[in-house]
C-alpha atoms as a PDB file:
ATOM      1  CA  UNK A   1      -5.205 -23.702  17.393  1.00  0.00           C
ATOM      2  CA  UNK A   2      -5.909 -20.274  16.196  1.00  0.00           C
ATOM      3  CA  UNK A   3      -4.150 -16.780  17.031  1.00  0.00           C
ATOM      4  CA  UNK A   4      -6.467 -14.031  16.278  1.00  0.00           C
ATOM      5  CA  UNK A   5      -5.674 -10.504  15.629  1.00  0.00           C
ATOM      6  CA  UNK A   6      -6.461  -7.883  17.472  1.00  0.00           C
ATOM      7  CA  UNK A   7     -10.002  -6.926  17.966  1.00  0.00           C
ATOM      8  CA  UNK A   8      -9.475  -3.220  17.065  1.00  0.00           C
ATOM      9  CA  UNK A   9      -8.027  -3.788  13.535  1.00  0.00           C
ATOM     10  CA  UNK A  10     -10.990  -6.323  12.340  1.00  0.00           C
ATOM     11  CA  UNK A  11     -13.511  -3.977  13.949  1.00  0.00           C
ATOM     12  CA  UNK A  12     -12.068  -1.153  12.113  1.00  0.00           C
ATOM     13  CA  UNK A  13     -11.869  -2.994   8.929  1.00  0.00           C
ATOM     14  CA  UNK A  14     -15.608  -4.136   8.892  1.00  0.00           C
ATOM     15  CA  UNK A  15     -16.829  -0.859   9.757  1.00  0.00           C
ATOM     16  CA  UNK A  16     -15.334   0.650   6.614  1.00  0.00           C
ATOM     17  CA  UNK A  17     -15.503  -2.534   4.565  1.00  0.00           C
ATOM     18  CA  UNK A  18     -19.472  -1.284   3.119  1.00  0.00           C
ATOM     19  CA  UNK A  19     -18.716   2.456   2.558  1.00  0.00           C
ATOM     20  CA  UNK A  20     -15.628   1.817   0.855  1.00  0.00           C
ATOM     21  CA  UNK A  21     -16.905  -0.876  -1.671  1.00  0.00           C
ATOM     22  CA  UNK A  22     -18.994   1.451  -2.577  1.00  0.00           C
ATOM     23  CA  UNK A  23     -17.414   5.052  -2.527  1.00  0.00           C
ATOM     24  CA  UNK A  24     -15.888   6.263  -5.806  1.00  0.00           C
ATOM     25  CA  UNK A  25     -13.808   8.943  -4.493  1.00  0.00           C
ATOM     26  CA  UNK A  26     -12.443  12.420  -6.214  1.00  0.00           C
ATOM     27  CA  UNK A  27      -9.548  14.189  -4.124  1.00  0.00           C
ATOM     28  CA  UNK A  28      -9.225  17.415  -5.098  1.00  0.00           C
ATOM     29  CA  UNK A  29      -5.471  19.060  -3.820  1.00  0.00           C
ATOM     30  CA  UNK A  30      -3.583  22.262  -4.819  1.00  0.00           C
ATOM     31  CA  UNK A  31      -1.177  20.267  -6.674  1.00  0.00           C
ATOM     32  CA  UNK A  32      -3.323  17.615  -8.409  1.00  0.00           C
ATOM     33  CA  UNK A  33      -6.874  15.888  -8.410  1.00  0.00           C
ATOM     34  CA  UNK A  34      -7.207  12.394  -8.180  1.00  0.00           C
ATOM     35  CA  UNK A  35     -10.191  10.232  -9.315  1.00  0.00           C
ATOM     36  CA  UNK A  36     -11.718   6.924  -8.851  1.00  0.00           C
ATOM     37  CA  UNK A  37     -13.099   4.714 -11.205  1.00  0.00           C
ATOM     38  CA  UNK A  38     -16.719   3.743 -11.289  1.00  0.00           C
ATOM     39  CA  UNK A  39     -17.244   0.155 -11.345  1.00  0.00           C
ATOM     40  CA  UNK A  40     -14.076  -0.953  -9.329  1.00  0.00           C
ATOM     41  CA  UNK A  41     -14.167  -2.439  -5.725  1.00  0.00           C
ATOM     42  CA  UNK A  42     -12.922  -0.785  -3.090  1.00  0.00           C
ATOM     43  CA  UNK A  43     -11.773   2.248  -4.489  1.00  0.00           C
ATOM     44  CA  UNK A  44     -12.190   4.753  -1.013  1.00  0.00           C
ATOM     45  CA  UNK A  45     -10.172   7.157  -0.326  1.00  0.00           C
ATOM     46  CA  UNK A  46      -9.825   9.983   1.498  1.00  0.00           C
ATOM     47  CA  UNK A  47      -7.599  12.886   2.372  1.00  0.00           C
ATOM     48  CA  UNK A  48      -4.869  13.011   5.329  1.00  0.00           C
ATOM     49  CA  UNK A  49      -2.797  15.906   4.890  1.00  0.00           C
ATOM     50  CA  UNK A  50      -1.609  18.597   2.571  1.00  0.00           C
ATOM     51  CA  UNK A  51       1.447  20.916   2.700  1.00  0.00           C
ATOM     52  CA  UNK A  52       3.312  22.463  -0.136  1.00  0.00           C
ATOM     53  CA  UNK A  53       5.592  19.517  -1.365  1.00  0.00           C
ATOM     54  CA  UNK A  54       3.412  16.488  -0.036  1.00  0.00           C
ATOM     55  CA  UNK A  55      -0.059  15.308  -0.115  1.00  0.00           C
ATOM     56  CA  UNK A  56      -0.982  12.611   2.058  1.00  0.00           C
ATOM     57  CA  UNK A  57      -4.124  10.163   1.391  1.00  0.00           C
ATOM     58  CA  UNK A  58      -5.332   7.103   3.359  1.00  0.00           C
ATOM     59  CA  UNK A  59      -6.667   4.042   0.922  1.00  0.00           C
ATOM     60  CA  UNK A  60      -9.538   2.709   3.162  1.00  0.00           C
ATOM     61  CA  UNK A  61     -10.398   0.884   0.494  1.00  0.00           C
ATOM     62  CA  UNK A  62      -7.204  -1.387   0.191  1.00  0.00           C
ATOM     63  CA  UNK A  63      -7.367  -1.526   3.740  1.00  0.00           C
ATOM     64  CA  UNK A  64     -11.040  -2.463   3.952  1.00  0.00           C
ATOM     65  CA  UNK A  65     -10.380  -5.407   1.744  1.00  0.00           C
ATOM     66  CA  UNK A  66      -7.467  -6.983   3.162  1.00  0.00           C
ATOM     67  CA  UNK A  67      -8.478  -5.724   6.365  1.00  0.00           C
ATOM     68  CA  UNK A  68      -8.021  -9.361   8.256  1.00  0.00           C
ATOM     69  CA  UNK A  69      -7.056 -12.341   6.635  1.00  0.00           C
ATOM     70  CA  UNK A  70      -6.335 -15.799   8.221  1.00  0.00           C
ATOM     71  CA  UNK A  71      -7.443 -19.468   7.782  1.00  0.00           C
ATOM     72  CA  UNK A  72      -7.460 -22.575  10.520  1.00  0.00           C
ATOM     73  CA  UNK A  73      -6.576 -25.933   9.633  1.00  0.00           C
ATOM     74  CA  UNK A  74      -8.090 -27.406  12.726  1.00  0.00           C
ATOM     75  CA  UNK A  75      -9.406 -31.165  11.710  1.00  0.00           C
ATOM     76  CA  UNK A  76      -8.219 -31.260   8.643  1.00  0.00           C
ATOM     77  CA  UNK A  77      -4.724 -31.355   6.282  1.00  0.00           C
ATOM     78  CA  UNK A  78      -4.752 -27.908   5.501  1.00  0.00           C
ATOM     79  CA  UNK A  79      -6.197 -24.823   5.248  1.00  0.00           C
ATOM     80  CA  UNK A  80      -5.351 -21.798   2.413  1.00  0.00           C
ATOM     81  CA  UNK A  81      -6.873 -18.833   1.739  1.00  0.00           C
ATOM     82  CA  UNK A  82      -5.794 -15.463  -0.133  1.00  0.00           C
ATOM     83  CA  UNK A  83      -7.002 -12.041  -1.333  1.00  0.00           C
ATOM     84  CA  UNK A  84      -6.572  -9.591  -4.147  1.00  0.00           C
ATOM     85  CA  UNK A  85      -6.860  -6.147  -4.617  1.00  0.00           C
ATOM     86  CA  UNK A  86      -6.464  -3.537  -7.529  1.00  0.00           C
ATOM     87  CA  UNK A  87      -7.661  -0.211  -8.102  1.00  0.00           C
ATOM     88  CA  UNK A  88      -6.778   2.297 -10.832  1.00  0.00           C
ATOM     89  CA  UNK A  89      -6.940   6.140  -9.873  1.00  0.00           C
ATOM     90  CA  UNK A  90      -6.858   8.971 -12.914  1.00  0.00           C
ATOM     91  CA  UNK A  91      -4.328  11.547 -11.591  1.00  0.00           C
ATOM     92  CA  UNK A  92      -4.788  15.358 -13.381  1.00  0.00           C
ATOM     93  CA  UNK A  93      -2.002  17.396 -12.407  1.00  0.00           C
ATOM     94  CA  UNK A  94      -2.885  21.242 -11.690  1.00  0.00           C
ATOM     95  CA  UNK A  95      -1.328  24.157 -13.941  1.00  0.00           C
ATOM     96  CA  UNK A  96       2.478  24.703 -12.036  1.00  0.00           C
ATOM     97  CA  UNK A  97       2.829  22.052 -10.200  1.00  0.00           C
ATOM     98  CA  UNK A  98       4.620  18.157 -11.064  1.00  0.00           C
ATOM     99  CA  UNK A  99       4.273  15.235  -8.912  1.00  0.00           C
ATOM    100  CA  UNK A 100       7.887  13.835  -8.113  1.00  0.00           C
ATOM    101  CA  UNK A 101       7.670  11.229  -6.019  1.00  0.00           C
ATOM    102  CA  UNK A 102       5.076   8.010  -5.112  1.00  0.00           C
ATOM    103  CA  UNK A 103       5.048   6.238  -1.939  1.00  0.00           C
ATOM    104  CA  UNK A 104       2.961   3.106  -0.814  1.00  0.00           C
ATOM    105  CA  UNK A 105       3.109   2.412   2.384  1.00  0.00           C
ATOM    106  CA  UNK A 106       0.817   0.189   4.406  1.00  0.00           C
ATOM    107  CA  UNK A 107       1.248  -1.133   8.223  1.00  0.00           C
ATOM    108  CA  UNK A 108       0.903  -5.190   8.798  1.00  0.00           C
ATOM    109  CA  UNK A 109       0.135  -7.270  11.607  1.00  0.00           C
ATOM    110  CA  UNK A 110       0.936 -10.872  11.393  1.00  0.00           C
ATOM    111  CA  UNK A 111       0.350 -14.183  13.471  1.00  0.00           C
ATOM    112  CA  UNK A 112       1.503 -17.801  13.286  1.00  0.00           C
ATOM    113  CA  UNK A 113       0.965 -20.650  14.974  1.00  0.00           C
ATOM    114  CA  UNK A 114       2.340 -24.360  14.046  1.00  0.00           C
ATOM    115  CA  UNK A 115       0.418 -27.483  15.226  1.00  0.00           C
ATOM    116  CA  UNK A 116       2.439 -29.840  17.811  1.00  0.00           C
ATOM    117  CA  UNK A 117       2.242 -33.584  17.336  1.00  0.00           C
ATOM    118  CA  UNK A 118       4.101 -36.227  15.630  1.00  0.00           C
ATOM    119  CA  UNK A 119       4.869 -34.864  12.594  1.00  0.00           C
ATOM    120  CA  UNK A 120       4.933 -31.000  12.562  1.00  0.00           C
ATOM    121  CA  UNK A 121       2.713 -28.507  11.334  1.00  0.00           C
ATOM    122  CA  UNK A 122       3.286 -25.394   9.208  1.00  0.00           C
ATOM    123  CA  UNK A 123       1.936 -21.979   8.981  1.00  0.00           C
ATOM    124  CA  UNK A 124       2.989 -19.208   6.544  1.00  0.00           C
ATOM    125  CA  UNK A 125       1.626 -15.796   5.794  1.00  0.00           C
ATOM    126  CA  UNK A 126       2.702 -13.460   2.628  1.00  0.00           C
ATOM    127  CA  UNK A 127       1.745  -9.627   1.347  1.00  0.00           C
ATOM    128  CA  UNK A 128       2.778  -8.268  -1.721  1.00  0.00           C
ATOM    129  CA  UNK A 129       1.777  -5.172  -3.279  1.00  0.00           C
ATOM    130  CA  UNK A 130       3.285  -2.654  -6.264  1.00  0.00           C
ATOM    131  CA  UNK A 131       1.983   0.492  -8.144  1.00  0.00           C
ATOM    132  CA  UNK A 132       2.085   1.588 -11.665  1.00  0.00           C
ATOM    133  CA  UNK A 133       2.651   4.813 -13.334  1.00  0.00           C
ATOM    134  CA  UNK A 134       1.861   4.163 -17.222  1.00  0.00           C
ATOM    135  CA  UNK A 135       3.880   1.794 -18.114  1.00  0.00           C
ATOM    136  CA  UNK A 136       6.608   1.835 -15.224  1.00  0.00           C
ATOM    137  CA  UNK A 137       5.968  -0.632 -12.484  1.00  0.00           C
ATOM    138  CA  UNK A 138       7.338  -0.133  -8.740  1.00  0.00           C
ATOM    139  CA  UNK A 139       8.033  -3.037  -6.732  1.00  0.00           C
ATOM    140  CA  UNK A 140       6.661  -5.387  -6.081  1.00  0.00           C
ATOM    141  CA  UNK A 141       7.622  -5.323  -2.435  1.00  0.00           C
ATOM    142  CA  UNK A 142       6.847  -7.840   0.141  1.00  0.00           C
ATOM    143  CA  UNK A 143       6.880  -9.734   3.540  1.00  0.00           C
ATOM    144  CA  UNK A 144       6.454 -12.976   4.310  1.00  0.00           C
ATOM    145  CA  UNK A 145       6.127 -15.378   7.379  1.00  0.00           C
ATOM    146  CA  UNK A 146       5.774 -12.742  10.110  1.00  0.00           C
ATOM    147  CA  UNK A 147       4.489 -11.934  13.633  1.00  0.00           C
ATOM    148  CA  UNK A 148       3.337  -8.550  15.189  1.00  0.00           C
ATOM    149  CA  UNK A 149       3.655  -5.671  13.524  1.00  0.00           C
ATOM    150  CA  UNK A 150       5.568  -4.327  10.082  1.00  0.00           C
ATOM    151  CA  UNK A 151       5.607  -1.864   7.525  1.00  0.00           C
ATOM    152  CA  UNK A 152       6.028  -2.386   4.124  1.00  0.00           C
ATOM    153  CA  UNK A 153       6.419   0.394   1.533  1.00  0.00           C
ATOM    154  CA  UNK A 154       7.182   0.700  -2.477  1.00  0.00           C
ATOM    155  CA  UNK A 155       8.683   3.901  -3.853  1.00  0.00           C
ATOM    156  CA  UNK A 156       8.461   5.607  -6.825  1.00  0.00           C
ATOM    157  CA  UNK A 157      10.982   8.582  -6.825  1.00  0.00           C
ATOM    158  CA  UNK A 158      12.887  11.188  -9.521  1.00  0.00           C
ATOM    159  CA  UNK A 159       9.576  11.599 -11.084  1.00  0.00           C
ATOM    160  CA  UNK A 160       8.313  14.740 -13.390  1.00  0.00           C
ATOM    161  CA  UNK A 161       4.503  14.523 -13.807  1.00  0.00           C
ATOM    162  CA  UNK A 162       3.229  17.465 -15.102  1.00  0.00           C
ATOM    163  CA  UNK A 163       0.635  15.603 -17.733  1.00  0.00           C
ATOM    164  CA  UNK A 164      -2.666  13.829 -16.727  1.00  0.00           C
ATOM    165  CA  UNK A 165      -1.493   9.949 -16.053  1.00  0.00           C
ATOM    166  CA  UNK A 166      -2.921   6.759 -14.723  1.00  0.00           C
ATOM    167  CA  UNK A 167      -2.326   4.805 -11.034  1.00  0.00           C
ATOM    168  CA  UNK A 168      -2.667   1.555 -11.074  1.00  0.00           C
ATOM    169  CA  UNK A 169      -2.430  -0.491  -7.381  1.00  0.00           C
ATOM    170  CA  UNK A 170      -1.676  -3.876  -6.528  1.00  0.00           C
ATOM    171  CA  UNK A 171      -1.988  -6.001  -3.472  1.00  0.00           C
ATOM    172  CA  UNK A 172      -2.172  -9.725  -2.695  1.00  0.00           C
ATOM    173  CA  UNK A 173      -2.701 -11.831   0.722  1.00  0.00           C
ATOM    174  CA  UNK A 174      -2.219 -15.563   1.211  1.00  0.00           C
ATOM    175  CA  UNK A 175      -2.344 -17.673   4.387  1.00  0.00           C
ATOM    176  CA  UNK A 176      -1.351 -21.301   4.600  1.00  0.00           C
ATOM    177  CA  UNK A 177      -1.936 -23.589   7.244  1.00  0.00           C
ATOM    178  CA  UNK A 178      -0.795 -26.881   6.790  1.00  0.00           C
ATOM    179  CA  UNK A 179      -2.068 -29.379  10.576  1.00  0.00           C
ATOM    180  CA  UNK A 180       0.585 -31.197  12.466  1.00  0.00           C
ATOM    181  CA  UNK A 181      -0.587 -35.495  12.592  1.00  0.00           C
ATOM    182  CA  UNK A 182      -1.299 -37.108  15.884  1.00  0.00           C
ATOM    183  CA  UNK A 183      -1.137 -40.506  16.704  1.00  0.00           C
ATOM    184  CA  UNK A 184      -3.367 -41.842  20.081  1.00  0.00           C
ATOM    185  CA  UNK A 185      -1.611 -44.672  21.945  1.00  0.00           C
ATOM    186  CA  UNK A 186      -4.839 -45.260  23.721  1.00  0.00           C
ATOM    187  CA  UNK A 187      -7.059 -44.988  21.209  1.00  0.00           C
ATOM    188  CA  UNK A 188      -5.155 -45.836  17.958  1.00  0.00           C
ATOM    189  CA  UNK A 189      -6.494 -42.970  16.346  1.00  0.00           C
ATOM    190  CA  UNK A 190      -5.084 -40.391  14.323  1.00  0.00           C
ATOM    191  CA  UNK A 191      -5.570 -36.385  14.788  1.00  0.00           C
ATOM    192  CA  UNK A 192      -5.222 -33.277  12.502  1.00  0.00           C
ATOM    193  CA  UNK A 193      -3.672 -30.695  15.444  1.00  0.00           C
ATOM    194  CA  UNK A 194      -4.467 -27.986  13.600  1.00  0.00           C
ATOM    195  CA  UNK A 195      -2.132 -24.688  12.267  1.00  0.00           C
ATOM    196  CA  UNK A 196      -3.029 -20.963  11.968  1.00  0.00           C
ATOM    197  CA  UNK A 197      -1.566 -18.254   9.563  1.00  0.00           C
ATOM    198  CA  UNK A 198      -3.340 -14.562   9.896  1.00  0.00           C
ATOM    199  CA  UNK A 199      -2.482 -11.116   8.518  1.00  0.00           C
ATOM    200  CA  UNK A 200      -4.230  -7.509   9.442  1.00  0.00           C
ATOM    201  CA  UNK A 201      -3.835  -4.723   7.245  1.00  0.00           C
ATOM    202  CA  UNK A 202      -3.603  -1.495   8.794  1.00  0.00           C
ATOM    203  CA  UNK A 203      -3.161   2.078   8.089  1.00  0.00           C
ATOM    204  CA  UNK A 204      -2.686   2.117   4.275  1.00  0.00           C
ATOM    205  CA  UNK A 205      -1.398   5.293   2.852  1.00  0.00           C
ATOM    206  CA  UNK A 206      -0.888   7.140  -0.683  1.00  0.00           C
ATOM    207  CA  UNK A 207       2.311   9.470  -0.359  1.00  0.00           C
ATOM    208  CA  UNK A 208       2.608  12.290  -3.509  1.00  0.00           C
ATOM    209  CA  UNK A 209       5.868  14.560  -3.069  1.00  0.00           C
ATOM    210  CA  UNK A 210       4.737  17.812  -5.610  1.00  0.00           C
ATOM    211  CA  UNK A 211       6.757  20.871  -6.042  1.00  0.00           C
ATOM    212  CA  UNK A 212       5.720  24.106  -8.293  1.00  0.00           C
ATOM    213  CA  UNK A 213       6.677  24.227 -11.361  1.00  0.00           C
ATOM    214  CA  UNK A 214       8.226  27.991 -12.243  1.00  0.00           C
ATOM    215  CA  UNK A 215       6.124  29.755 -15.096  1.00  0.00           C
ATOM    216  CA  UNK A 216       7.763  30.422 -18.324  1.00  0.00           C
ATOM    217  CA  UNK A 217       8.198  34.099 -17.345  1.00  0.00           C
ATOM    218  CA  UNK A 218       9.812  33.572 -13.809  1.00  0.00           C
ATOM    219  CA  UNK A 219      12.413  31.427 -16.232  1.00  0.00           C
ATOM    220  CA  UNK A 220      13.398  34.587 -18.600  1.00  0.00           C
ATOM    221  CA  UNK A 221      13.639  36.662 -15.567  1.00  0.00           C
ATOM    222  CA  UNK A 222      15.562  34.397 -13.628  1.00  0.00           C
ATOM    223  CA  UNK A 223      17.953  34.102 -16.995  1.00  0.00           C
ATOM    224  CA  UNK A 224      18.065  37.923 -17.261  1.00  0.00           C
ATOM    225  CA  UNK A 225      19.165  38.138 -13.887  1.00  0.00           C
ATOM    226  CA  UNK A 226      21.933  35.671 -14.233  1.00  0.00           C
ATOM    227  CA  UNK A 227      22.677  37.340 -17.505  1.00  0.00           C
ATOM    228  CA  UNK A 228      23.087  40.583 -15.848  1.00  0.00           C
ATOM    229  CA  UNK A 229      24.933  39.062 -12.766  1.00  0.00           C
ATOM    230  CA  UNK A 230      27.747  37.581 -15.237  1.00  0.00           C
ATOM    231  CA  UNK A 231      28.145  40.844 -17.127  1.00  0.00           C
ATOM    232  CA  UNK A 232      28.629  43.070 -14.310  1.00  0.00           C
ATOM    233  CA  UNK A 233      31.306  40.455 -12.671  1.00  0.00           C
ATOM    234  CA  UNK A 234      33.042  40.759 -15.919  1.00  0.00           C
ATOM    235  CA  UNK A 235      32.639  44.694 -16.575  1.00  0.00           C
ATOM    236  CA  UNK A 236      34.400  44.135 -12.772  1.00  0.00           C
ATOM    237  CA  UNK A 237      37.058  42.065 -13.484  1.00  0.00           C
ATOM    238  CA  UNK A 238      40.396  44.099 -13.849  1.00  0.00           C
ATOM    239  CA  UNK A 239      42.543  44.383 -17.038  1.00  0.00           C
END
């Protein structure tokens, strides 16, 4: 048997599948640009939101790609089937401004369904995904035999970016279906009852928390002021 996912996510991910194999996108924000990489698959991306300490941006490509995965081992053992997908994004930071925190986030849909016979069948379903920053890796986080709908996220946090750097994203999809055997008394024959295992990827977003970063004069006035503050509390203080 096979439980399919709903029609609305597959639609949506095979409407965007072509544009985003294609698209090499450049985001440009008040806090940073980022930049695809010609030659890489199903790079899109596009721009959600902006406000002064986050920047949100949807990865349609990701999404595109692992969209709807699933495999059927109707009349036969088994079935397996997986995905991958990485993308690398150049990230220039803007003039007074630091990026200090990285989220991943992507929503999941999952469905499972275990041939009934003699012996039993088995269905499993796995997503894992991580990002890199240089040479520091976050995550990988994951989720793994599932039904209806999750979230799964991977954060990078405490961060100081104020120099150009490289993002590097990960993501991986596997379905296993493995048929339940079924013996005919009538007949004497034997039957694969098949097993299902799907997962839909949803909404996939890019989270960047960015503050401003003071310029070196607002510093030496700030100092001066605290300077001045501490000698006029001690000029104050009484003998």
């Amino acid at each position: 048997m096979r439980l399919t996912l709903t029609r609305t996510a597959i639609a949506a991910a095979l409407l965007c599948t072509s544009l985003a194999h294609a698209a090499v996108p450049t985001i440009e924000t008040t806090a940073f640009t980022l930049q695809g990489r010609p030659g890489e698959d199903y790079a899109g991306a596009s721009l959600i939101s902006e406000t002064a300490g986050t920047v949100r941006i949807a990865l349609t490509g990701m999404a595109a790609e692992l969209g709807a995965h699933g495999v059927d081992s109707g009349g036969q053992p088994n079935a397996i089937g997986y995905a991958t997908w990485a993308n690398s994004y150049d990230i220039a930071v803007n003039a007074g401004y630091r990026v200090t925190g990285i989220t991943l986030q992507a929503t999941l849909n999952g469905a499972l369904a275990e041939g009934q016979g003699d012996t039993p069948g088995l269905a499993e379903n796995f997503l894992r995904m991580s990002f890199a920053v240089g040479p520091a890796t976050y995550g990988p986080a994951y989720v793994q035999n599932f039904t209806g709908y999750t979230e799964l996220a991977v954060d990078g946090d405490n961060l100081s970016l104020t120099d150009p750097f490289a993002l590097r994203l990960d993501a991986y999809v596997n379905n296993y279906a493995e048929s339940a055997l079924y013996y005919d008394p009538v007949s004497g024959n034997i039957y694969w009852n098949g097993s299902s295992a799907d997962i839909g990827l949803g909404d996939v977003t890019l989270t960047f928390n960015v503050a401003a970063v003071p310029e070196p004069g607002t510093w030496a006035m700030l100092a001066a002021g605290l300077g001045a503050l501490a000698l006029t509390a001690r000029r104050r203080r009484p003998a």
